[in-house]
C-alpha atoms as a PDB file:
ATOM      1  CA  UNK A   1     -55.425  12.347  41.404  1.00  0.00           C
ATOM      2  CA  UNK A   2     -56.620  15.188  43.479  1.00  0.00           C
ATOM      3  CA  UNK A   3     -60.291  16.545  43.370  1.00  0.00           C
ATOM      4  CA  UNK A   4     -58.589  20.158  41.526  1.00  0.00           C
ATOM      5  CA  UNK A   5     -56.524  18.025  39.312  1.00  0.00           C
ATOM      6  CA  UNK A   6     -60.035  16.094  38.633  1.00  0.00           C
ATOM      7  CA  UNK A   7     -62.294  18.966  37.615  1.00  0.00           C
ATOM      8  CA  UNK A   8     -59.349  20.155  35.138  1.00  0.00           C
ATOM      9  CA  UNK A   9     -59.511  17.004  33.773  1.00  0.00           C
ATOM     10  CA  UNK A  10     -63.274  16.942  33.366  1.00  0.00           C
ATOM     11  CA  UNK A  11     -63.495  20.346  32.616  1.00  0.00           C
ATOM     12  CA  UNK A  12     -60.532  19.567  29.432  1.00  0.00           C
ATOM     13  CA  UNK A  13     -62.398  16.205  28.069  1.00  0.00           C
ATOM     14  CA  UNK A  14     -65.702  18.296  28.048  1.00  0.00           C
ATOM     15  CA  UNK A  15     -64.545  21.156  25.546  1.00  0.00           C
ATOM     16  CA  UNK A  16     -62.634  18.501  23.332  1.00  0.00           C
ATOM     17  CA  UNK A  17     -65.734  16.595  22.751  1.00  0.00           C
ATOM     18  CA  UNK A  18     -68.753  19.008  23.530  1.00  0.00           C
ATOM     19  CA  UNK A  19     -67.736  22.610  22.330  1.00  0.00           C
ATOM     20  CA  UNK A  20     -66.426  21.156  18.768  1.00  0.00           C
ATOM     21  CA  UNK A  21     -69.294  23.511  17.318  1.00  0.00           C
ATOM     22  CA  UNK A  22     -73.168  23.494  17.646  1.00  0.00           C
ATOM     23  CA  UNK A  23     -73.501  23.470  14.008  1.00  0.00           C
ATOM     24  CA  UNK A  24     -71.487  20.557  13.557  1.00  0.00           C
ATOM     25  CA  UNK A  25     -73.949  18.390  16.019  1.00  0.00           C
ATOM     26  CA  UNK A  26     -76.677  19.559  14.265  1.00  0.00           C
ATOM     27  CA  UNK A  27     -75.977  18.203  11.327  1.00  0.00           C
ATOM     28  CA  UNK A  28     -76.409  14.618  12.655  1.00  0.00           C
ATOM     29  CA  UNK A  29     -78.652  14.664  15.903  1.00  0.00           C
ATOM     30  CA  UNK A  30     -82.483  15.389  16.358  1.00  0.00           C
ATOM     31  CA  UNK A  31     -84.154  18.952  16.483  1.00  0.00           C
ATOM     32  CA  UNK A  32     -84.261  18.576  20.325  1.00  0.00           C
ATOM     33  CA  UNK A  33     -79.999  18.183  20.134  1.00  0.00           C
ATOM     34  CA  UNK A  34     -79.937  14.833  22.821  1.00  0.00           C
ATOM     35  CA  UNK A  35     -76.599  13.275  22.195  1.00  0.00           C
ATOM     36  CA  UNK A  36     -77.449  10.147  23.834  1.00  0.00           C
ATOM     37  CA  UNK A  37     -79.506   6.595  23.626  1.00  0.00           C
ATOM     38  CA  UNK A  38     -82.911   7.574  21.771  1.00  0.00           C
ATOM     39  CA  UNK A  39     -86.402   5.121  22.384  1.00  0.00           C
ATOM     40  CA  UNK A  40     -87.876   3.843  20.075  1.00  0.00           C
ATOM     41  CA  UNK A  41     -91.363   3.086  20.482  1.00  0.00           C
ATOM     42  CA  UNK A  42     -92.184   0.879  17.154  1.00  0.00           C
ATOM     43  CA  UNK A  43     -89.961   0.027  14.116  1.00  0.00           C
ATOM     44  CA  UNK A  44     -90.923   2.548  12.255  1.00  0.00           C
ATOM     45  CA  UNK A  45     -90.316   5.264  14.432  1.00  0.00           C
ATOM     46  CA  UNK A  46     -87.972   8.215  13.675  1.00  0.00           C
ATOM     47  CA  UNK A  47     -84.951   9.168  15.177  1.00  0.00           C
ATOM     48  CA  UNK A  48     -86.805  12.520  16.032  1.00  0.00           C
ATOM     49  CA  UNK A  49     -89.997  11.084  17.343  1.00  0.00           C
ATOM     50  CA  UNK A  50     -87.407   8.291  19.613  1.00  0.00           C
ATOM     51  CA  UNK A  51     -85.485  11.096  21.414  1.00  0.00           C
ATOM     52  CA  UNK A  52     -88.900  12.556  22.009  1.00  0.00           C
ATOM     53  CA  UNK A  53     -89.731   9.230  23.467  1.00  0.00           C
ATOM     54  CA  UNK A  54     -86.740   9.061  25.479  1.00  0.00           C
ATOM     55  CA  UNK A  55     -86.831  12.368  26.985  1.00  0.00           C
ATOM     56  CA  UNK A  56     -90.893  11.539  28.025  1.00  0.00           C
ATOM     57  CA  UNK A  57     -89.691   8.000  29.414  1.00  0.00           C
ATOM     58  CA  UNK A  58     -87.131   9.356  31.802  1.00  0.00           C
ATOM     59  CA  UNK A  59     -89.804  12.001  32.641  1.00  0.00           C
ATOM     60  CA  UNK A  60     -92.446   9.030  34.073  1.00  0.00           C
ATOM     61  CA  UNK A  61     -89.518   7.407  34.939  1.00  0.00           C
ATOM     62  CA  UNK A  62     -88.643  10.238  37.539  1.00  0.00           C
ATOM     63  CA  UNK A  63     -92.373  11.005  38.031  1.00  0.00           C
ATOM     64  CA  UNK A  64     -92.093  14.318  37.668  1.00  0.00           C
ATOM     65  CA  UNK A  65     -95.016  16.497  38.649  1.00  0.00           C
ATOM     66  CA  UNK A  66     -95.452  19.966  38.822  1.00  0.00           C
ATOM     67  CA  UNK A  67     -93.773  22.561  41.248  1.00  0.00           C
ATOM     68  CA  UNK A  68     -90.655  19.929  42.067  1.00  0.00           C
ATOM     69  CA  UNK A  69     -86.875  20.700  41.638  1.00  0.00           C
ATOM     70  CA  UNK A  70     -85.188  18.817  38.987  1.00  0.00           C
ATOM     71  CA  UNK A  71     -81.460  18.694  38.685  1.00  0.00           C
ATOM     72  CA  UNK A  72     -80.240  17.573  34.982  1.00  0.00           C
ATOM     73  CA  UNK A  73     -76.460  16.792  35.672  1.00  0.00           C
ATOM     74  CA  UNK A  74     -74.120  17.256  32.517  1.00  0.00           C
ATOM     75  CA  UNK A  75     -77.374  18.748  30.510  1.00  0.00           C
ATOM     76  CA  UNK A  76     -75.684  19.107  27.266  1.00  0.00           C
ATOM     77  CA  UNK A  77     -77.753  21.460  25.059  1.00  0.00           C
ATOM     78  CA  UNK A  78     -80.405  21.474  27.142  1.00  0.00           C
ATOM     79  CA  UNK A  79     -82.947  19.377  26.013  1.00  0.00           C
ATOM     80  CA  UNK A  80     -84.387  16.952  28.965  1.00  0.00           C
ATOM     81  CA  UNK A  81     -84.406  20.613  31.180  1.00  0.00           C
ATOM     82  CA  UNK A  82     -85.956  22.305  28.745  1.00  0.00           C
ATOM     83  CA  UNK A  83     -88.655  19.187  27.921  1.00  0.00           C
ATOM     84  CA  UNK A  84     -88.955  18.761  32.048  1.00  0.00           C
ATOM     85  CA  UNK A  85     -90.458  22.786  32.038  1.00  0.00           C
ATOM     86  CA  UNK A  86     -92.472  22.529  29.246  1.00  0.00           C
ATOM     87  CA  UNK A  87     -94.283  19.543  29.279  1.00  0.00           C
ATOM     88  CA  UNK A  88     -94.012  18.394  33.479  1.00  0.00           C
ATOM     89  CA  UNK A  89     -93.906  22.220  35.148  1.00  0.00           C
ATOM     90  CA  UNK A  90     -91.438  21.071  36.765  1.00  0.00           C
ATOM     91  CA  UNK A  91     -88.686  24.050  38.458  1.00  0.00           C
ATOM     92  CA  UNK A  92     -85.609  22.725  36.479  1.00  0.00           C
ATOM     93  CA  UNK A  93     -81.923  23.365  36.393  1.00  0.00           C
ATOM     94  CA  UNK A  94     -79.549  21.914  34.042  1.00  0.00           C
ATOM     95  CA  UNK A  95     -75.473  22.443  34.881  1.00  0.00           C
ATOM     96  CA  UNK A  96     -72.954  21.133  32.254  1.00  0.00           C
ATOM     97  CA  UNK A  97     -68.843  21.918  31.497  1.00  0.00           C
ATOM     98  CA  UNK A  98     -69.649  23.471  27.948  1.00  0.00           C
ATOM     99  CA  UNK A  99     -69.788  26.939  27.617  1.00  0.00           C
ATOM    100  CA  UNK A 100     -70.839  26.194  24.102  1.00  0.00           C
ATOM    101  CA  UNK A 101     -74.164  24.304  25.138  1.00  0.00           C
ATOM    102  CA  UNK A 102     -75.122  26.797  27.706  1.00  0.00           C
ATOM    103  CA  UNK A 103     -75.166  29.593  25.368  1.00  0.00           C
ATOM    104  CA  UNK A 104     -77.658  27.330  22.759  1.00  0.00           C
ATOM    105  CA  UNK A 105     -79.563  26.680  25.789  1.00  0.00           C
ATOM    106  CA  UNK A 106     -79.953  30.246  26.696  1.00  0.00           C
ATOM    107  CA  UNK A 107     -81.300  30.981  23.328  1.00  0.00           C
ATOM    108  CA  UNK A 108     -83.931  27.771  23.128  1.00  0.00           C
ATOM    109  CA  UNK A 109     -85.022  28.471  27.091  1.00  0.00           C
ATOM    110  CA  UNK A 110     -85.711  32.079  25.624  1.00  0.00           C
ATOM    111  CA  UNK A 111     -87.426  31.317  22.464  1.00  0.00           C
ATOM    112  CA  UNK A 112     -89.845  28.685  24.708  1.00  0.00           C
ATOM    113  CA  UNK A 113     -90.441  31.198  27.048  1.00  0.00           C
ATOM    114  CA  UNK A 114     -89.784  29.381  30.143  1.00  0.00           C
ATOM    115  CA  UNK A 115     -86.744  31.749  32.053  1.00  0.00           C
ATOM    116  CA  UNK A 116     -89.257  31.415  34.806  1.00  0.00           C
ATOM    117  CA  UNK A 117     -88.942  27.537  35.199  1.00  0.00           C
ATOM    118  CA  UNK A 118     -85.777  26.802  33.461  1.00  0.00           C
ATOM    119  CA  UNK A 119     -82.350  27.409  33.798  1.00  0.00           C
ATOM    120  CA  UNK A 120     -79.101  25.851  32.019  1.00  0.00           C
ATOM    121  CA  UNK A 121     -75.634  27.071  33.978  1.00  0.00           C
ATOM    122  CA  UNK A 122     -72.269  26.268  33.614  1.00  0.00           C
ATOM    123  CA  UNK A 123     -71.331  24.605  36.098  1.00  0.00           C
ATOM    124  CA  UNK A 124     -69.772  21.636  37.682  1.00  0.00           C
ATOM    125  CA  UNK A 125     -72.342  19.366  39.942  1.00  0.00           C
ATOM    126  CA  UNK A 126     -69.704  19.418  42.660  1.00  0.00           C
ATOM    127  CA  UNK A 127     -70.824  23.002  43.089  1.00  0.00           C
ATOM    128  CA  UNK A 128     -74.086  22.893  43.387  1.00  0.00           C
ATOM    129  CA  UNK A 129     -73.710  22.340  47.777  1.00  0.00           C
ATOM    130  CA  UNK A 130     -75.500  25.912  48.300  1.00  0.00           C
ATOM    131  CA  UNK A 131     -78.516  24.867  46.441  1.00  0.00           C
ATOM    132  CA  UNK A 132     -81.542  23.754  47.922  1.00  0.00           C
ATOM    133  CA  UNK A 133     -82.052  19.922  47.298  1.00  0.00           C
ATOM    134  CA  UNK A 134     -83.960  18.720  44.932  1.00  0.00           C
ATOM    135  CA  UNK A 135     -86.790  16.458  44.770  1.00  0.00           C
ATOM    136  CA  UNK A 136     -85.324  14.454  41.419  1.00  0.00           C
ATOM    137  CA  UNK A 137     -82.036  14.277  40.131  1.00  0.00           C
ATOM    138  CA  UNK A 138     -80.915  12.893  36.334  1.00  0.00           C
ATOM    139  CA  UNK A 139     -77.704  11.965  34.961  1.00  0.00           C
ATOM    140  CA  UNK A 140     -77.834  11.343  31.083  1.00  0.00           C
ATOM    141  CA  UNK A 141     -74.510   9.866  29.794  1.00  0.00           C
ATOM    142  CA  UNK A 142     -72.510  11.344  32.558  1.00  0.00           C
ATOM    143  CA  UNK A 143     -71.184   7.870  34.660  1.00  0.00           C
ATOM    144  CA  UNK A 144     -68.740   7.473  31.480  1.00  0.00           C
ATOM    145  CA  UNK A 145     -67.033  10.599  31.980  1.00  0.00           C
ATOM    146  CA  UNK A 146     -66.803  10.214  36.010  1.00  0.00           C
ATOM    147  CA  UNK A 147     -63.742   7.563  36.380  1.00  0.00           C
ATOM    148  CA  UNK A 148     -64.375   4.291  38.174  1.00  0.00           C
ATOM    149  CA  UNK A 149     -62.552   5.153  41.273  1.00  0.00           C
ATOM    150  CA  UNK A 150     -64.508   8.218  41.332  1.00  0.00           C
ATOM    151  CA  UNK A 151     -68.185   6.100  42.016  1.00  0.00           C
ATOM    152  CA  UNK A 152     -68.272   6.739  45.445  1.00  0.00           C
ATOM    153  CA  UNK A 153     -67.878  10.348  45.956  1.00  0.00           C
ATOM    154  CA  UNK A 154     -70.062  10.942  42.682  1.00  0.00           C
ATOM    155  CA  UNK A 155     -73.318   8.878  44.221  1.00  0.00           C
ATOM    156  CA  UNK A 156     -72.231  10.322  47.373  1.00  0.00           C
ATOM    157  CA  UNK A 157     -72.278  13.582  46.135  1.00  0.00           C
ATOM    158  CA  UNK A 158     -76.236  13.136  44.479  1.00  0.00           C
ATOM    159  CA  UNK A 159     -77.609  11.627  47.518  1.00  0.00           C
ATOM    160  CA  UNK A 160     -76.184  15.053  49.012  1.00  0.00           C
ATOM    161  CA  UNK A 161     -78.257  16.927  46.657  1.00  0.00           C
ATOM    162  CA  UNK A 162     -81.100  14.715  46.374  1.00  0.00           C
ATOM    163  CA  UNK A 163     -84.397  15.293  49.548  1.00  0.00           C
ATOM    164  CA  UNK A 164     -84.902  12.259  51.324  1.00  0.00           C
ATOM    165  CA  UNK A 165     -87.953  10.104  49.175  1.00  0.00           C
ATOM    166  CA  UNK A 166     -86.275  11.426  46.012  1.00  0.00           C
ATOM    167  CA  UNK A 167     -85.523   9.879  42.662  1.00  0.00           C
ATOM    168  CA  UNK A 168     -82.111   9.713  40.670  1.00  0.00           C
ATOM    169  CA  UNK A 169     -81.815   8.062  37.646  1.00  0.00           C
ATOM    170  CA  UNK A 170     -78.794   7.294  36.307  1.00  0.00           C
ATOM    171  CA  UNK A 171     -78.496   6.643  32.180  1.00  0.00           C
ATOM    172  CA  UNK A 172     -75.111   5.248  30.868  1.00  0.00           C
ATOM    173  CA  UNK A 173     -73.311   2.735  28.740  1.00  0.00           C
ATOM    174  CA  UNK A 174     -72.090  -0.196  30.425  1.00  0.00           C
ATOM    175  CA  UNK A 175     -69.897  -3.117  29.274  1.00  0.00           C
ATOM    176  CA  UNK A 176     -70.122  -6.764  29.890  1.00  0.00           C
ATOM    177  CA  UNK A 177     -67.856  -9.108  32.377  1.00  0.00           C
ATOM    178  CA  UNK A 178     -65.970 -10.190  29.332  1.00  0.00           C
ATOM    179  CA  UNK A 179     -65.150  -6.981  27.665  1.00  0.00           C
ATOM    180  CA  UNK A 180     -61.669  -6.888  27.146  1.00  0.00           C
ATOM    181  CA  UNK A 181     -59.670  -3.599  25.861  1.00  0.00           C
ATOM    182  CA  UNK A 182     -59.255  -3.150  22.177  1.00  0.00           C
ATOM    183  CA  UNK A 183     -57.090  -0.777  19.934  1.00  0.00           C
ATOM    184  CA  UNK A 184     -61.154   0.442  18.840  1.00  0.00           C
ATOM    185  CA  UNK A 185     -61.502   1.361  22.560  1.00  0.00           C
ATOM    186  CA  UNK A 186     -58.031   3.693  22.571  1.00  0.00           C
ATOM    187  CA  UNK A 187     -58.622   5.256  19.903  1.00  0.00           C
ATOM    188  CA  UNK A 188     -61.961   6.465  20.821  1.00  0.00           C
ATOM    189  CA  UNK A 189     -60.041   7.445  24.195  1.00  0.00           C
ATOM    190  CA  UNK A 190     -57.601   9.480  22.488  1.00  0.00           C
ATOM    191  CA  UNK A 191     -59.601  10.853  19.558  1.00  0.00           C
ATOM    192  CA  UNK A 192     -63.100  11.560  21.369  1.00  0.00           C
ATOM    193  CA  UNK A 193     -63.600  10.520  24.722  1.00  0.00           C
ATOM    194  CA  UNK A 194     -60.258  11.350  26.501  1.00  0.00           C
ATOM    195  CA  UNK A 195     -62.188  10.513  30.194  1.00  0.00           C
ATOM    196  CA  UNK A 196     -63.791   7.573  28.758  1.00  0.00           C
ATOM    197  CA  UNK A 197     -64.265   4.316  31.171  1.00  0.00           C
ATOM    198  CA  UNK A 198     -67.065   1.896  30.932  1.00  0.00           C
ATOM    199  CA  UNK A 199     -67.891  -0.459  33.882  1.00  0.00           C
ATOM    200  CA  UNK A 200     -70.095  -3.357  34.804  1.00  0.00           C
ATOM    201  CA  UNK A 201     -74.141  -2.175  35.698  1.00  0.00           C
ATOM    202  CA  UNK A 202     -73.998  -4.896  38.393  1.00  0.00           C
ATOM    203  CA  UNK A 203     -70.529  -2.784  39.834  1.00  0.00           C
ATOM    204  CA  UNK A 204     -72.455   0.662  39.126  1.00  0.00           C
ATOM    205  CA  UNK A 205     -75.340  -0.936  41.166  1.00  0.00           C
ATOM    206  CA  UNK A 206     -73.427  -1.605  43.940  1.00  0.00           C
ATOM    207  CA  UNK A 207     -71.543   1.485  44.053  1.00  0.00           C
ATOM    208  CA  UNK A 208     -75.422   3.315  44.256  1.00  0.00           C
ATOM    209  CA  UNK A 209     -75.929   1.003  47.072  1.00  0.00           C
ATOM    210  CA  UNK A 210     -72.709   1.965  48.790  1.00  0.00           C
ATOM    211  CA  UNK A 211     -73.868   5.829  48.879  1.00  0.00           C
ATOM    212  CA  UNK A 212     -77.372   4.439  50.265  1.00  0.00           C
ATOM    213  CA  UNK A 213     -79.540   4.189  47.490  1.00  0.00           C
ATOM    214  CA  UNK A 214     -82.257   1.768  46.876  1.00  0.00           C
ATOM    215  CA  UNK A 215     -82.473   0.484  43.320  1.00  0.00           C
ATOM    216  CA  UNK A 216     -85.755   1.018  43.028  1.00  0.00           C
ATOM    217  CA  UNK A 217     -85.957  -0.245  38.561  1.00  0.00           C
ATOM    218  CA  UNK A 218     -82.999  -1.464  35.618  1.00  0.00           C
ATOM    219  CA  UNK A 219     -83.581  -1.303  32.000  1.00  0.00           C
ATOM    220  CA  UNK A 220     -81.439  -2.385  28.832  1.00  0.00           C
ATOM    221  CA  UNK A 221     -81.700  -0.244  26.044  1.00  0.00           C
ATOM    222  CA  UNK A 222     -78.902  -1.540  24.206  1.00  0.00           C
ATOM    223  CA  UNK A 223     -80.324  -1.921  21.041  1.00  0.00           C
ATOM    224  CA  UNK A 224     -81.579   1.234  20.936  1.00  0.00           C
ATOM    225  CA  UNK A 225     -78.243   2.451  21.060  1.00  0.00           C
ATOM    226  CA  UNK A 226     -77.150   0.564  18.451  1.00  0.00           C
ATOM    227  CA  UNK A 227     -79.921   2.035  15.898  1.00  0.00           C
ATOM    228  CA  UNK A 228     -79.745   5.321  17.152  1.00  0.00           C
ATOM    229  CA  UNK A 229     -75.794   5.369  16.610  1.00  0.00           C
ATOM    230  CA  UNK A 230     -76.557   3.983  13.073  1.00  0.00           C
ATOM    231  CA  UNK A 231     -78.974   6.835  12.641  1.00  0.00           C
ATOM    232  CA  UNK A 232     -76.311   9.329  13.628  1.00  0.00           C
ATOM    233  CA  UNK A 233     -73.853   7.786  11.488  1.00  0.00           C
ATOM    234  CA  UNK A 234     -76.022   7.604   8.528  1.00  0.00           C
ATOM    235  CA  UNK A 235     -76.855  11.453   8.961  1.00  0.00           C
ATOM    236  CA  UNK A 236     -73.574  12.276   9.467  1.00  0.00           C
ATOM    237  CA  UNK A 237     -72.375  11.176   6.224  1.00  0.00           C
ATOM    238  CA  UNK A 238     -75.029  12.222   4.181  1.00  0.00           C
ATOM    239  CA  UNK A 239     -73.950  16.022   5.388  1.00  0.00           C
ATOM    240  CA  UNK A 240     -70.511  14.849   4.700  1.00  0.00           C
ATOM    241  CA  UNK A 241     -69.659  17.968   3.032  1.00  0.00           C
ATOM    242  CA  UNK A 242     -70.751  20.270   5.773  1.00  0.00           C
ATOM    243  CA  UNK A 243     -69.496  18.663   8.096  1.00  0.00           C
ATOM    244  CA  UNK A 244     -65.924  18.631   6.853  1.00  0.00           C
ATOM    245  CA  UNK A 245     -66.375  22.658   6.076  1.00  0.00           C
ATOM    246  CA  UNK A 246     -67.108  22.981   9.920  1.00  0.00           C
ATOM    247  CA  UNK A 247     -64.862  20.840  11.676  1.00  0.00           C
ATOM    248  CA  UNK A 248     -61.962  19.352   8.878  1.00  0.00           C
ATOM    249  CA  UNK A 249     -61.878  16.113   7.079  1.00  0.00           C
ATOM    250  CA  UNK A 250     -59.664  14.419   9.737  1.00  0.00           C
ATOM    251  CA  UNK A 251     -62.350  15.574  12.833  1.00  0.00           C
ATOM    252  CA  UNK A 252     -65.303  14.170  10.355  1.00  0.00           C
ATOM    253  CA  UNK A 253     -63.621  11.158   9.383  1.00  0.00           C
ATOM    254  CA  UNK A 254     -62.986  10.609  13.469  1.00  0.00           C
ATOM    255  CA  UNK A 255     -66.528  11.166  14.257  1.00  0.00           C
ATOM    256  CA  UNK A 256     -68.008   8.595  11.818  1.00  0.00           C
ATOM    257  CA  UNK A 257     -65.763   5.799  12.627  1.00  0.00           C
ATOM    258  CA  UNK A 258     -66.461   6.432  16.243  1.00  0.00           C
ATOM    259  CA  UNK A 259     -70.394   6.212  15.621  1.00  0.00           C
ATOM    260  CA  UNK A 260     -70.289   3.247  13.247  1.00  0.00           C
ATOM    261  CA  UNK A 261     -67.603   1.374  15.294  1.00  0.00           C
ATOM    262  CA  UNK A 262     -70.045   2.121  18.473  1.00  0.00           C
ATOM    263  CA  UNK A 263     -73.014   0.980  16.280  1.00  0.00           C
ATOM    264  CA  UNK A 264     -70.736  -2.174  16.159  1.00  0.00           C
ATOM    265  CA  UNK A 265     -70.280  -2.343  19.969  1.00  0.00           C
ATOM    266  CA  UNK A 266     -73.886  -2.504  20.978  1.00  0.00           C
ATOM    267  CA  UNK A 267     -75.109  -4.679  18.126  1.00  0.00           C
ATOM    268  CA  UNK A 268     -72.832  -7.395  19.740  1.00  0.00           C
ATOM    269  CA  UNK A 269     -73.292  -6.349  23.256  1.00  0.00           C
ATOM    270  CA  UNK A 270     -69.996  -6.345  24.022  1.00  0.00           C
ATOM    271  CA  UNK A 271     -71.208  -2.731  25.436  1.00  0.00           C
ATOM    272  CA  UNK A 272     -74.952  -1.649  26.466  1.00  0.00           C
ATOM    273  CA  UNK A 273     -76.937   1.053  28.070  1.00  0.00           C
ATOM    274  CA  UNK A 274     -78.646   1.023  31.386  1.00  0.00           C
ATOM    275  CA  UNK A 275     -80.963   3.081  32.637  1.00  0.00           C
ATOM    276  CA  UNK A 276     -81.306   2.570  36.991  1.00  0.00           C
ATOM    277  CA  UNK A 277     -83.640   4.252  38.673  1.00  0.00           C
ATOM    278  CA  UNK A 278     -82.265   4.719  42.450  1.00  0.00           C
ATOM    279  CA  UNK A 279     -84.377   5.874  45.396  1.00  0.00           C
ATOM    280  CA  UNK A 280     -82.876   7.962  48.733  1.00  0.00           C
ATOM    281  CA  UNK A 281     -85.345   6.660  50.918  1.00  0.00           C
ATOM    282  CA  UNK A 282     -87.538   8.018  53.944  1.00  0.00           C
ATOM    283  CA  UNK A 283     -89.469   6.011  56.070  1.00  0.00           C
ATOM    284  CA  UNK A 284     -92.013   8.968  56.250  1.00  0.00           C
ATOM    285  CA  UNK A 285     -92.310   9.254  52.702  1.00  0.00           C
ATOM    286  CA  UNK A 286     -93.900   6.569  50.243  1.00  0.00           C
ATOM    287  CA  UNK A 287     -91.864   5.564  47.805  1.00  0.00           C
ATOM    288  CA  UNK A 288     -92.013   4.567  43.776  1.00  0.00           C
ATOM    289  CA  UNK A 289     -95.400   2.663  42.700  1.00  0.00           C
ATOM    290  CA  UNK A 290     -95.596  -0.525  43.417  1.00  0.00           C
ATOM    291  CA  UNK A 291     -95.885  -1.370  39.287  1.00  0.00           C
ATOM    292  CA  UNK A 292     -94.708   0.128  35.987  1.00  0.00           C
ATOM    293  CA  UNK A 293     -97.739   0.229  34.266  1.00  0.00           C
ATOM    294  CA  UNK A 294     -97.862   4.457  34.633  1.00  0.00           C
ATOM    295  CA  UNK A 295     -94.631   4.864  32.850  1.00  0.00           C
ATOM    296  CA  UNK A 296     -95.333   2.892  29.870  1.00  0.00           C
ATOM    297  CA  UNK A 297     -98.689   4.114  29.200  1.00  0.00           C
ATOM    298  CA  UNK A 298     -99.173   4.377  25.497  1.00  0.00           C
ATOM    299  CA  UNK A 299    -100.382   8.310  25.614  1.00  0.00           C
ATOM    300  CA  UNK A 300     -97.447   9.645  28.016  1.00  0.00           C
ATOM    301  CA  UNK A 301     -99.343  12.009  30.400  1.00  0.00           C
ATOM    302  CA  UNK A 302     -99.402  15.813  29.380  1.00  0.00           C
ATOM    303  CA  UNK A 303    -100.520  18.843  32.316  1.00  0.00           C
ATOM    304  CA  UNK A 304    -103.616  19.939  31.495  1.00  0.00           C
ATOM    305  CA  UNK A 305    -102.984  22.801  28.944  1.00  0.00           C
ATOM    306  CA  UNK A 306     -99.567  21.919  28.071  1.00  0.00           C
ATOM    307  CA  UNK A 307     -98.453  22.133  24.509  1.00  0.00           C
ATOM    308  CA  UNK A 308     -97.442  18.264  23.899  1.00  0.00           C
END
């Protein structure tokens, strides 16, 4: 497949999947819109309050701190950019394939105020060679979408656009040695995820350390996967009638087997969720902490005179 034929493809799977409507999403995710593996902090925490969490954790994780660049890679609706500004100062630019996200993220970047530190473009990363680098780099639930055989040139690609002594963390599902294909897996191919291909996190690892990364930290947050997809699922159907006014019975009916049945998945790990935190290193430039004690802190750090 050639890098044109590539970015059609990408560009196709994004508007079947992303720019179904904005309504429809918000009928079953959080205020803040993340589509993706929330945190949750305590069992009684709320779906709300754990994509809060998660949004903070990848923050620390990154250690952002005012003034840097930050490059949010397939941003969907905005949210870690927009929660990046806001709450870190950082100077942050989000890029995704939905035209339908960018326009929601226009309108929350304007409402917040923050046109001066935060931008959401449409985009595709593989255009982004003009910009300066950037001093951290995230990619939240992208490494699905990117094709196995496409590893290389995509780490190769961030460690482009990354300055030397920067961070890149990299949050996707994974699957385990043993996974084997299942009529469950093609249908969620052909129904929602048309791009859709899960590898190993020990492959992914080794693909970062191809480009000439240094895995600098790996977390599982499988589990929280599996509640937040039950959370999804069980908002989802109680705005079953909504939901089928927006998008059809058949769409609705698709979407809630594919968030139950992926509920299923990481309740009996046959698939997970990694989070790696890779480092482009610099012998000039001192890396990550030698601990993790600063990014689990029980009070996540707030600038001085920041809304929390």
């Amino acid at each position: 497949m050639t890098s044109t034929d590539r970015r059609s493809l990408d560009a196709q799977a994004i508007e079947h999947h992303y720019d179904l409507s904005n309504d429809f999403y918000a009928l079953f995710l959080d205020p803040l819109m993340v589509y993706t593996c929330a945190y949750y902090r305590t069992p009684e925490t709320t779906l709300a309050q754990a994509q809060a969490d998660k949004l903070d954790l990848v923050c620390r994780k990154l250690r952002l701190a005012p003034g840097e660049r930050f490059l949010d890679v397939g941003c969907g609706w905005g949210s870690l950019a927009i929660w990046a500004a806001k709450h870190y100062g950082v100077q942050a630019l989000g890029v995704t394939l939905s035209r339908e996200q960018v326009a929601y993220a226009k309108a929350w970047i304007a409402r917040e105020g923050l046109e001066h530190l935060c931008r959401v473009e449409h985009r595709d990363y593989r255009d982004l060679v003009t910009e300066d680098s950037f001093d951290k780099i995230s990619a939240i639930g992208i490494i699905e979408h990117v094709g196995i055989a496409n590893y290389r040139a995509y780490f190769e690609e961030i460690y482009g656009l990354l300055r030397p002594g920067g961070l890149f963390l990299n949050h996707g599902i994974t699957r385990n040695h043993y996974w084997e294909r299942t009529p469950q897996w093609d249908f969620l191919v052909e129904h929602v995820f048309p791009n859709g291909e899960l590898d190993t996190v020990s492959h992914i690892s080794t693909v970062l350390e191809e480009a000439r990364f240094e895995i600098s930290d790996v977390e599982c947050l499988r589990e929280h996967y599996a509640r937040t997809c039950r959370a999804w699922a069980e908002r989802l159907l109680a705005h079953a009638e909504h939901a089928i006014a927006l998008v059809g019975k058949r769409k609705y009916r698709t979407w809630l087997l594919y968030l139950h049945s992926s509920a299923v998945g990481f309740e009996q790990a046959s698939i997970g969720l990694h989070q790696i935190v890779a480092l482009r290193r610099d012998p000039s430039v001192r890396g990550v902490p030698t601990t993790r004690e600063s990014i689990y802190t029980e009070t996540p750090a707030r600038i001085p005179g920041r809304a929390a």
